[in-house]
N, C-alpha and C. Protein backbone atom coordinates (compact mmCIF):
# COMPACT_ATOMS: atom_id res chain seq x y z
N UNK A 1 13.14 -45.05 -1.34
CA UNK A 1 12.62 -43.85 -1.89
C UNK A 1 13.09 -42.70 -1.02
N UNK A 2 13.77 -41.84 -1.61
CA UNK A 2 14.46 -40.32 -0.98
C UNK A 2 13.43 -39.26 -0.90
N UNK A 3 13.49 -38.85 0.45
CA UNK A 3 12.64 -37.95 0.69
C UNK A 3 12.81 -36.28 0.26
N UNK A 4 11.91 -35.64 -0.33
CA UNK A 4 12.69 -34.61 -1.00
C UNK A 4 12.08 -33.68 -0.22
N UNK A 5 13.16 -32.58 0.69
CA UNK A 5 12.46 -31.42 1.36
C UNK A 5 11.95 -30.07 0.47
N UNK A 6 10.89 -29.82 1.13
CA UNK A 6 10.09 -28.40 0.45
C UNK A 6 10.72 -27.21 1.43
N UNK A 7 11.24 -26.30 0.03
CA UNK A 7 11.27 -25.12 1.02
C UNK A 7 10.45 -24.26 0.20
N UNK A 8 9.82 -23.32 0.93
CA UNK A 8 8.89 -21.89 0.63
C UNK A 8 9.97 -20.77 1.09
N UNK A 9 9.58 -20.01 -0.07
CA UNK A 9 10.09 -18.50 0.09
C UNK A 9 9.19 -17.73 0.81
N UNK A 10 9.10 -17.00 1.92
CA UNK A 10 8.13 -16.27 2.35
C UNK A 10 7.84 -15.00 1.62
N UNK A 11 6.62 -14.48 1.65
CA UNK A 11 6.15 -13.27 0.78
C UNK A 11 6.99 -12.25 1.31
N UNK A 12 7.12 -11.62 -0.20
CA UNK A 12 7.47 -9.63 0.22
C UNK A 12 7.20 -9.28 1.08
N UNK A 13 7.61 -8.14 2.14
CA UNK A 13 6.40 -7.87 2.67
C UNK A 13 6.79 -5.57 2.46
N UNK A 14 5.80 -5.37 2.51
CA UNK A 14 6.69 -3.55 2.25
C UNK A 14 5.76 -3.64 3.21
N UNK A 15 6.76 -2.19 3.80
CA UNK A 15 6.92 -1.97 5.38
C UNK A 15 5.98 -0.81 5.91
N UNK A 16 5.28 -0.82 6.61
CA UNK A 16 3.95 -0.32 6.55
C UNK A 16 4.16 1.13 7.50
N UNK A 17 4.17 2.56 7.23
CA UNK A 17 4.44 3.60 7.74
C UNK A 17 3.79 4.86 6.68
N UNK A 18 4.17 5.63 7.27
CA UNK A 18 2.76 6.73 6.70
C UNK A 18 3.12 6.99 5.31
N UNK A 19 4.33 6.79 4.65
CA UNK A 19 4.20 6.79 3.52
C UNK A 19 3.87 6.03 2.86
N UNK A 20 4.20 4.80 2.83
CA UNK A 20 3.88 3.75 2.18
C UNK A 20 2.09 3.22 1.86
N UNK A 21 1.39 3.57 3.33
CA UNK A 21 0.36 3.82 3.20
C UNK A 21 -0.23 4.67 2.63
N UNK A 22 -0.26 5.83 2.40
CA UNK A 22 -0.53 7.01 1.15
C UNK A 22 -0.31 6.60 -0.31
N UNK A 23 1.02 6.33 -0.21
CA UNK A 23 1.42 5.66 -1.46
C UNK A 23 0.49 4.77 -1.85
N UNK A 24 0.36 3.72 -1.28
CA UNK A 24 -0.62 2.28 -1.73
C UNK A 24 -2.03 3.18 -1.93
N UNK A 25 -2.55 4.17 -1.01
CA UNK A 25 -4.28 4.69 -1.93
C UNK A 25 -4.07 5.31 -2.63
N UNK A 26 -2.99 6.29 -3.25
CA UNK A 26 -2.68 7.06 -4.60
C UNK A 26 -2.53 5.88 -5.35
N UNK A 27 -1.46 4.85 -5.24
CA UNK A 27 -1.62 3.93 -6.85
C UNK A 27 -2.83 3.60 -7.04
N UNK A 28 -3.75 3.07 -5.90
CA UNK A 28 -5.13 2.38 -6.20
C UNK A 28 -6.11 2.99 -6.54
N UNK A 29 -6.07 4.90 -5.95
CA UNK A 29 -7.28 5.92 -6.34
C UNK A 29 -6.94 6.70 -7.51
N UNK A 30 -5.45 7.02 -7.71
CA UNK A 30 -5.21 8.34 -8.63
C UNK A 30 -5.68 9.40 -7.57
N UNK A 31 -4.82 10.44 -8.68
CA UNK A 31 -5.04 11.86 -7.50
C UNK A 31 -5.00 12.80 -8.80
N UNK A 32 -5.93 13.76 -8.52
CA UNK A 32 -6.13 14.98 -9.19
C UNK A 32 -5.22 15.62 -9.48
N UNK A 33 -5.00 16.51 -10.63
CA UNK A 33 -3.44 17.67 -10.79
C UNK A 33 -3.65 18.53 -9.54
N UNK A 34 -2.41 18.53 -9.56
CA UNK A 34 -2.18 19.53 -8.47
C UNK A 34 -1.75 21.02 -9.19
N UNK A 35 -2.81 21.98 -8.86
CA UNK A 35 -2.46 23.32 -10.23
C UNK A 35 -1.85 24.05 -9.40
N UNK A 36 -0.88 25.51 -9.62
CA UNK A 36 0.04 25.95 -9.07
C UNK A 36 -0.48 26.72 -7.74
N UNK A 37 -0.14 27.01 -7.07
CA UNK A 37 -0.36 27.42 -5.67
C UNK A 37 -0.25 27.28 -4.61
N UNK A 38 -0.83 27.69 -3.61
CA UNK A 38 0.02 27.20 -1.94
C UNK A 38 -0.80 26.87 -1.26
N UNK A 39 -0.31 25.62 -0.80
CA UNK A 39 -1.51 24.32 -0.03
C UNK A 39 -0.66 24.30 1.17
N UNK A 40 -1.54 24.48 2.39
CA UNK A 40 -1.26 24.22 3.47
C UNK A 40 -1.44 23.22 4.38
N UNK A 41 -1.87 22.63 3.38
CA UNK A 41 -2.67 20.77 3.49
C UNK A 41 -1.92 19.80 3.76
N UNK A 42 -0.27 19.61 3.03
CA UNK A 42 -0.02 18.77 2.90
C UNK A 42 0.98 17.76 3.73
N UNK A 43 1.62 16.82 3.26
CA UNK A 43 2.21 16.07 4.06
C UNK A 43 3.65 16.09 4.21
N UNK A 44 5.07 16.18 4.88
CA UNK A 44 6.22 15.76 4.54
C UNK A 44 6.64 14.60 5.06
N UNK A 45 6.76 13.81 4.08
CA UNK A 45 7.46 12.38 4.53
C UNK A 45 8.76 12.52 4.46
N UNK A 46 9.59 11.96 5.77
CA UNK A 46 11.13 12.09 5.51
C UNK A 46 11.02 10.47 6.09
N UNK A 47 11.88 10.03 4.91
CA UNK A 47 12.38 8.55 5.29
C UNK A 47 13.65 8.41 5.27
N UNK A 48 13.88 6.61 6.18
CA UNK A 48 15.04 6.33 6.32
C UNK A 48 15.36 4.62 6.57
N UNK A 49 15.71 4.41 5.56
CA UNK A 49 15.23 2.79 5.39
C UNK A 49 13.39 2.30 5.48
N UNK A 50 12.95 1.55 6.34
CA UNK A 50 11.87 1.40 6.06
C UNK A 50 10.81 2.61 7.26
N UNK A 51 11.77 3.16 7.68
CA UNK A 51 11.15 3.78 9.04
C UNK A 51 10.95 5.31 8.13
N UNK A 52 9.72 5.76 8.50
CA UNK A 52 8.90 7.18 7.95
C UNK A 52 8.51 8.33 9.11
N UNK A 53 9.16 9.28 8.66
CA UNK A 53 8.19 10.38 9.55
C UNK A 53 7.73 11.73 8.77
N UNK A 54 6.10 11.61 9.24
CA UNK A 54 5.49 12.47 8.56
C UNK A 54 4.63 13.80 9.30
N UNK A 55 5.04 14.77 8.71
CA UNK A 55 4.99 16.11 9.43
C UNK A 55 4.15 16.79 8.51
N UNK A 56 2.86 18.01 9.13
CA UNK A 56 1.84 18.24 8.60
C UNK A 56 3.01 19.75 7.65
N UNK A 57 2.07 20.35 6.62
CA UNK A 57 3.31 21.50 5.87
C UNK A 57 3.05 21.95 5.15
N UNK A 58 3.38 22.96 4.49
CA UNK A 58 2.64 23.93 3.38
C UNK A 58 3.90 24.10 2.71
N UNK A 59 3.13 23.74 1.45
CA UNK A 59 4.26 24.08 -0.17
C UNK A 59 3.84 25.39 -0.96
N UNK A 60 4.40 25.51 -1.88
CA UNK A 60 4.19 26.55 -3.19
C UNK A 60 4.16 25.67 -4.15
N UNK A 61 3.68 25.84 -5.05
CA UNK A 61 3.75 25.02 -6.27
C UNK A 61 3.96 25.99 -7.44
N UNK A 62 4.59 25.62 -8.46
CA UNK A 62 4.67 26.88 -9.64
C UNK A 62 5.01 26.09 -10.54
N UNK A 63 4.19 25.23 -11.82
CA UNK A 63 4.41 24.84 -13.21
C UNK A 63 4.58 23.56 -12.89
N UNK A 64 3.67 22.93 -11.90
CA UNK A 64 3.91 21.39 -11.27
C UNK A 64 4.84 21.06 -10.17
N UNK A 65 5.70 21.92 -10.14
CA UNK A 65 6.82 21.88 -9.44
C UNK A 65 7.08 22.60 -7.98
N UNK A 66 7.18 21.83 -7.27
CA UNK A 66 7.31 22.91 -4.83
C UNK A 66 8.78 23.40 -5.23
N UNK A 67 8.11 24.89 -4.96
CA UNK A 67 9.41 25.76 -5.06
C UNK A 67 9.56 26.15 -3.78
N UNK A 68 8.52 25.77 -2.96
CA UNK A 68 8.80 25.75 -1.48
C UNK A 68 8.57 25.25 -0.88
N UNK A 69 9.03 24.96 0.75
CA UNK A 69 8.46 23.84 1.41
C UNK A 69 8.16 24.65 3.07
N UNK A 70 7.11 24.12 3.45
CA UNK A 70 7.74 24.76 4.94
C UNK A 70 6.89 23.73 6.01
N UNK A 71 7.41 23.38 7.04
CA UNK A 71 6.79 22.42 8.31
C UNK A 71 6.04 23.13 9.02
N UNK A 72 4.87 22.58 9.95
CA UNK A 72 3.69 22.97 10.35
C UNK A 72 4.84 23.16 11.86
N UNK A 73 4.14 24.08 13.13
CA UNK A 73 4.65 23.55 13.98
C UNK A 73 3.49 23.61 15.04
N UNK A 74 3.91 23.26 16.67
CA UNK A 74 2.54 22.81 16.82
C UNK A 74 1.94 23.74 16.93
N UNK A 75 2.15 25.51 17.56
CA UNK A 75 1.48 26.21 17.72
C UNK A 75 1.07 26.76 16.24
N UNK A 76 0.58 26.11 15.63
CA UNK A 76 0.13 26.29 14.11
C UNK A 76 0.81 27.52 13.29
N UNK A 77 2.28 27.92 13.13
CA UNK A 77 2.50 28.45 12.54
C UNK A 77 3.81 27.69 11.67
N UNK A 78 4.24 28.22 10.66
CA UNK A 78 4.77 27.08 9.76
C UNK A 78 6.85 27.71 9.82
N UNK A 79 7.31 27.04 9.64
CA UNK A 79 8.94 27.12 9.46
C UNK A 79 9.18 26.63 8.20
N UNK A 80 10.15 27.39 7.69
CA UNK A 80 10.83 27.28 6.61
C UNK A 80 11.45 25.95 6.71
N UNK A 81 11.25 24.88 5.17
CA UNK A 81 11.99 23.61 5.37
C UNK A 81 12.58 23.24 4.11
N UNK A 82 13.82 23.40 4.57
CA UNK A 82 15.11 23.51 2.94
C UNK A 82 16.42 22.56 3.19
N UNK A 83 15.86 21.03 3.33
CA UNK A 83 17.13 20.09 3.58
C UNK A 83 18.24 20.16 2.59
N UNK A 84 19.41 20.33 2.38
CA UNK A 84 20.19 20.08 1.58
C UNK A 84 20.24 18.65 1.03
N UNK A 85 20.03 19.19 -0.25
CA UNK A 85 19.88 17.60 -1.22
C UNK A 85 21.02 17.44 -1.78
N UNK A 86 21.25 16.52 -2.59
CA UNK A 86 22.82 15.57 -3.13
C UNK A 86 22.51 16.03 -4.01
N UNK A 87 21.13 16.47 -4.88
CA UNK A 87 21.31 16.40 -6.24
C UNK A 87 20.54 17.67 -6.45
N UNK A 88 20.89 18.68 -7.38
CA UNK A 88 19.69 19.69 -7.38
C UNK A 88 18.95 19.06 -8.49
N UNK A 89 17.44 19.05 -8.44
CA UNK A 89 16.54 18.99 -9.00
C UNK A 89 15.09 19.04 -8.79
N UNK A 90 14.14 19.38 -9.47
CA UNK A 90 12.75 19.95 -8.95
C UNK A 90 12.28 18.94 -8.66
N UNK A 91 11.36 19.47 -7.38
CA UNK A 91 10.41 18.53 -7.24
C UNK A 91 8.88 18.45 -7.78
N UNK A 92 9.19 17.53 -8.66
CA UNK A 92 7.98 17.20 -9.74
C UNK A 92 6.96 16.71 -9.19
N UNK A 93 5.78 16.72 -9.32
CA UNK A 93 4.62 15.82 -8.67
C UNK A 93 3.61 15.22 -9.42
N UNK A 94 3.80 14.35 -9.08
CA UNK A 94 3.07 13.13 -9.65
C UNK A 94 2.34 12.08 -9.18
N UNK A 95 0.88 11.89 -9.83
CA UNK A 95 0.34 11.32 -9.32
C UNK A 95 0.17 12.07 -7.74
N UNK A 96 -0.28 13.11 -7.39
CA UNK A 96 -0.64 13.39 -5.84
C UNK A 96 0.56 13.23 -5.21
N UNK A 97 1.92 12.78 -5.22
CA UNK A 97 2.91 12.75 -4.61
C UNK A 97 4.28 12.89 -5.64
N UNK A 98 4.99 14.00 -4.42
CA UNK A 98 6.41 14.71 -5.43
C UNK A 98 7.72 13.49 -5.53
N UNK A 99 8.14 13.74 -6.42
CA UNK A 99 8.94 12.52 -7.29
C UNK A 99 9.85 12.49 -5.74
N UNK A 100 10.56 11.70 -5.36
CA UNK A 100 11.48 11.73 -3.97
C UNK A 100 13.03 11.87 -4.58
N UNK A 101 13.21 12.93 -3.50
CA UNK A 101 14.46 13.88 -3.23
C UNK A 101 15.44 13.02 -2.49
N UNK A 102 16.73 13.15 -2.67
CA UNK A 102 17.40 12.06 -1.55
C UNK A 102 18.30 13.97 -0.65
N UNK A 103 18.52 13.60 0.38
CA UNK A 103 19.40 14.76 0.83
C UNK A 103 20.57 14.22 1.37
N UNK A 104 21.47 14.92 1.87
CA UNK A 104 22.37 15.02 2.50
C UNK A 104 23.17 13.82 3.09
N UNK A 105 22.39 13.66 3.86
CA UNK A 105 22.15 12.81 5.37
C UNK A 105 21.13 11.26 4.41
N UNK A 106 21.19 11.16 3.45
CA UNK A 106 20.71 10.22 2.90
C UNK A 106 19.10 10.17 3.35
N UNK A 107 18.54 10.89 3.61
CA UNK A 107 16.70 10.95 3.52
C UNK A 107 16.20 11.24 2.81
N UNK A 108 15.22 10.22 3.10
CA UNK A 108 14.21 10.68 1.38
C UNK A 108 13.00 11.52 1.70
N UNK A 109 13.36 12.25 0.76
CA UNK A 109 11.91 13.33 0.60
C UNK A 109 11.02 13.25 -0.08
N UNK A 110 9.19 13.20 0.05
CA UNK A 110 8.36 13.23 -0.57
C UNK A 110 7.43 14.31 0.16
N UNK A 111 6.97 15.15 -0.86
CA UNK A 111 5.53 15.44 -0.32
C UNK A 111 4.48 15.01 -1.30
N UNK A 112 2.96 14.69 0.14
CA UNK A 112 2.44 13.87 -0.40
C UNK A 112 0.76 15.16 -0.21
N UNK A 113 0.23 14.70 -1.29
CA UNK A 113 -0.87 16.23 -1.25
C UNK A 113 -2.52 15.70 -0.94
N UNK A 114 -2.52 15.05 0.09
CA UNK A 114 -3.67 14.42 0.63
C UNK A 114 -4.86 14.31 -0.10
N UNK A 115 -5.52 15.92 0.00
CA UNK A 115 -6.58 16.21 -0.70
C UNK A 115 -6.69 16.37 -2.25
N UNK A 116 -6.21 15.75 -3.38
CA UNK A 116 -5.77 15.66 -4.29
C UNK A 116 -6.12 14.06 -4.40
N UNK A 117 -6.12 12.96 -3.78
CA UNK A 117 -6.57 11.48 -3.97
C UNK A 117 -8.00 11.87 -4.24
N UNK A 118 -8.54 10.90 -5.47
CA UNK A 118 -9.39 10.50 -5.75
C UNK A 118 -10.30 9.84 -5.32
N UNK A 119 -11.89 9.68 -5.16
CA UNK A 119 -12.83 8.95 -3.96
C UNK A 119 -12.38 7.95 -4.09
N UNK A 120 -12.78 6.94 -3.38
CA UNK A 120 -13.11 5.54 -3.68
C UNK A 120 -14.27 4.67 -4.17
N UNK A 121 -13.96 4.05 -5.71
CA UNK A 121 -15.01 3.94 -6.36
C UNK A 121 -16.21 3.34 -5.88
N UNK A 122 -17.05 4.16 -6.21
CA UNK A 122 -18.32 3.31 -6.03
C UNK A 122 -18.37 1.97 -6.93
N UNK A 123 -19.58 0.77 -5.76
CA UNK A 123 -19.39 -0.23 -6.02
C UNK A 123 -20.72 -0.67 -6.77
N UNK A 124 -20.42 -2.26 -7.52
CA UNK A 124 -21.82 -2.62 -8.49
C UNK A 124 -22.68 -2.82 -7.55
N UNK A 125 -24.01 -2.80 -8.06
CA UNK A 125 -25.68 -3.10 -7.42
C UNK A 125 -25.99 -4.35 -8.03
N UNK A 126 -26.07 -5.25 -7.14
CA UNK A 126 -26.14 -6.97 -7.83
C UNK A 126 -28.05 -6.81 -8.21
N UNK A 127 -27.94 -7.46 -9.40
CA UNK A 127 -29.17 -7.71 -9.87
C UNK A 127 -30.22 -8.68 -9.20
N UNK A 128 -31.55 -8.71 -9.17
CA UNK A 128 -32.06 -9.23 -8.24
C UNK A 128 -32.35 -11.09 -8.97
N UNK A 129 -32.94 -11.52 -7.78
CA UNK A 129 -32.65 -13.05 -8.82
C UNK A 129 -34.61 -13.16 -9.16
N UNK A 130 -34.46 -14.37 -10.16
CA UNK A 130 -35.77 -14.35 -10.99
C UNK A 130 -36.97 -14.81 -9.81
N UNK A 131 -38.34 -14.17 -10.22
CA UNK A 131 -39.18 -14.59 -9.45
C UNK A 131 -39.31 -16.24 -9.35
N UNK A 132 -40.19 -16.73 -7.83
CA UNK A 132 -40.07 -18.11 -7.31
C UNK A 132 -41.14 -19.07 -8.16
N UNK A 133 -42.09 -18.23 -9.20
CA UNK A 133 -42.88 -18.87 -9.27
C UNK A 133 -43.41 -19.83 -10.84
């Protein structure tokens, strides 16, 4: 009798950094529209393969769409932030986070609009069990 070897595929695994984490509570909460105006709230994720860096930043918004971007710096005043992208096109937002931009230098751009996620649902009240008697 021939012995037959088992192989296992090991699980997916996605790579755990500040976007990805945002990402995973927007799919699971939803996030509120984001209506036009300028939030100084929010997040810029610039990625690069699985590695993320995220910088605090204030957008404009006008018809769904960041017609501007700018980075926090530390002495709390903000800089203009205008990477050259490969492709012109708006950045749409959806779902609490803007559709991702690729630039130049091959990084990906998202901003992600924190305060815009949805609570986390409240949970059921288990019913009590029947009297002992």
């Amino acid at each position: 009798m021939g012995a037959t070897a088992q192989t296992t595929t090991p699980p997916i695994t996605t790579p755990s950094n500040c976007y990805t984490r945002w990402e995973q509570k927007f799919e699971e909460r939803g996030a509120e529209d984001v209506k036009d105006g300028i939030y100084d709230d929010i997040i810029i994720s610039v990625r690069v393969g699985d590695e993320a860096q995220c910088y605090n930043g204030k957008v404009e918004v006008k018809d769904g769409k960041i017609i501007a971007m700018y980075r926090k710096l530390a002495d709390g005043s903000f800089e203009v932030y205008k990477p050259k992208m490969k492709f012109e096109a708006p950045m749409t937002i959806v779902n609490g986070i803007s559709l991702t931009m690729l630039t130049m230098d091959d990084d990906l751009i998202n901003v992600i609009f924190p305060k815009t996620l949805k609570p986390k649902k409240v949970g059921y009240t288990s019913a009590p069990d029947p009297p002992q008697d």
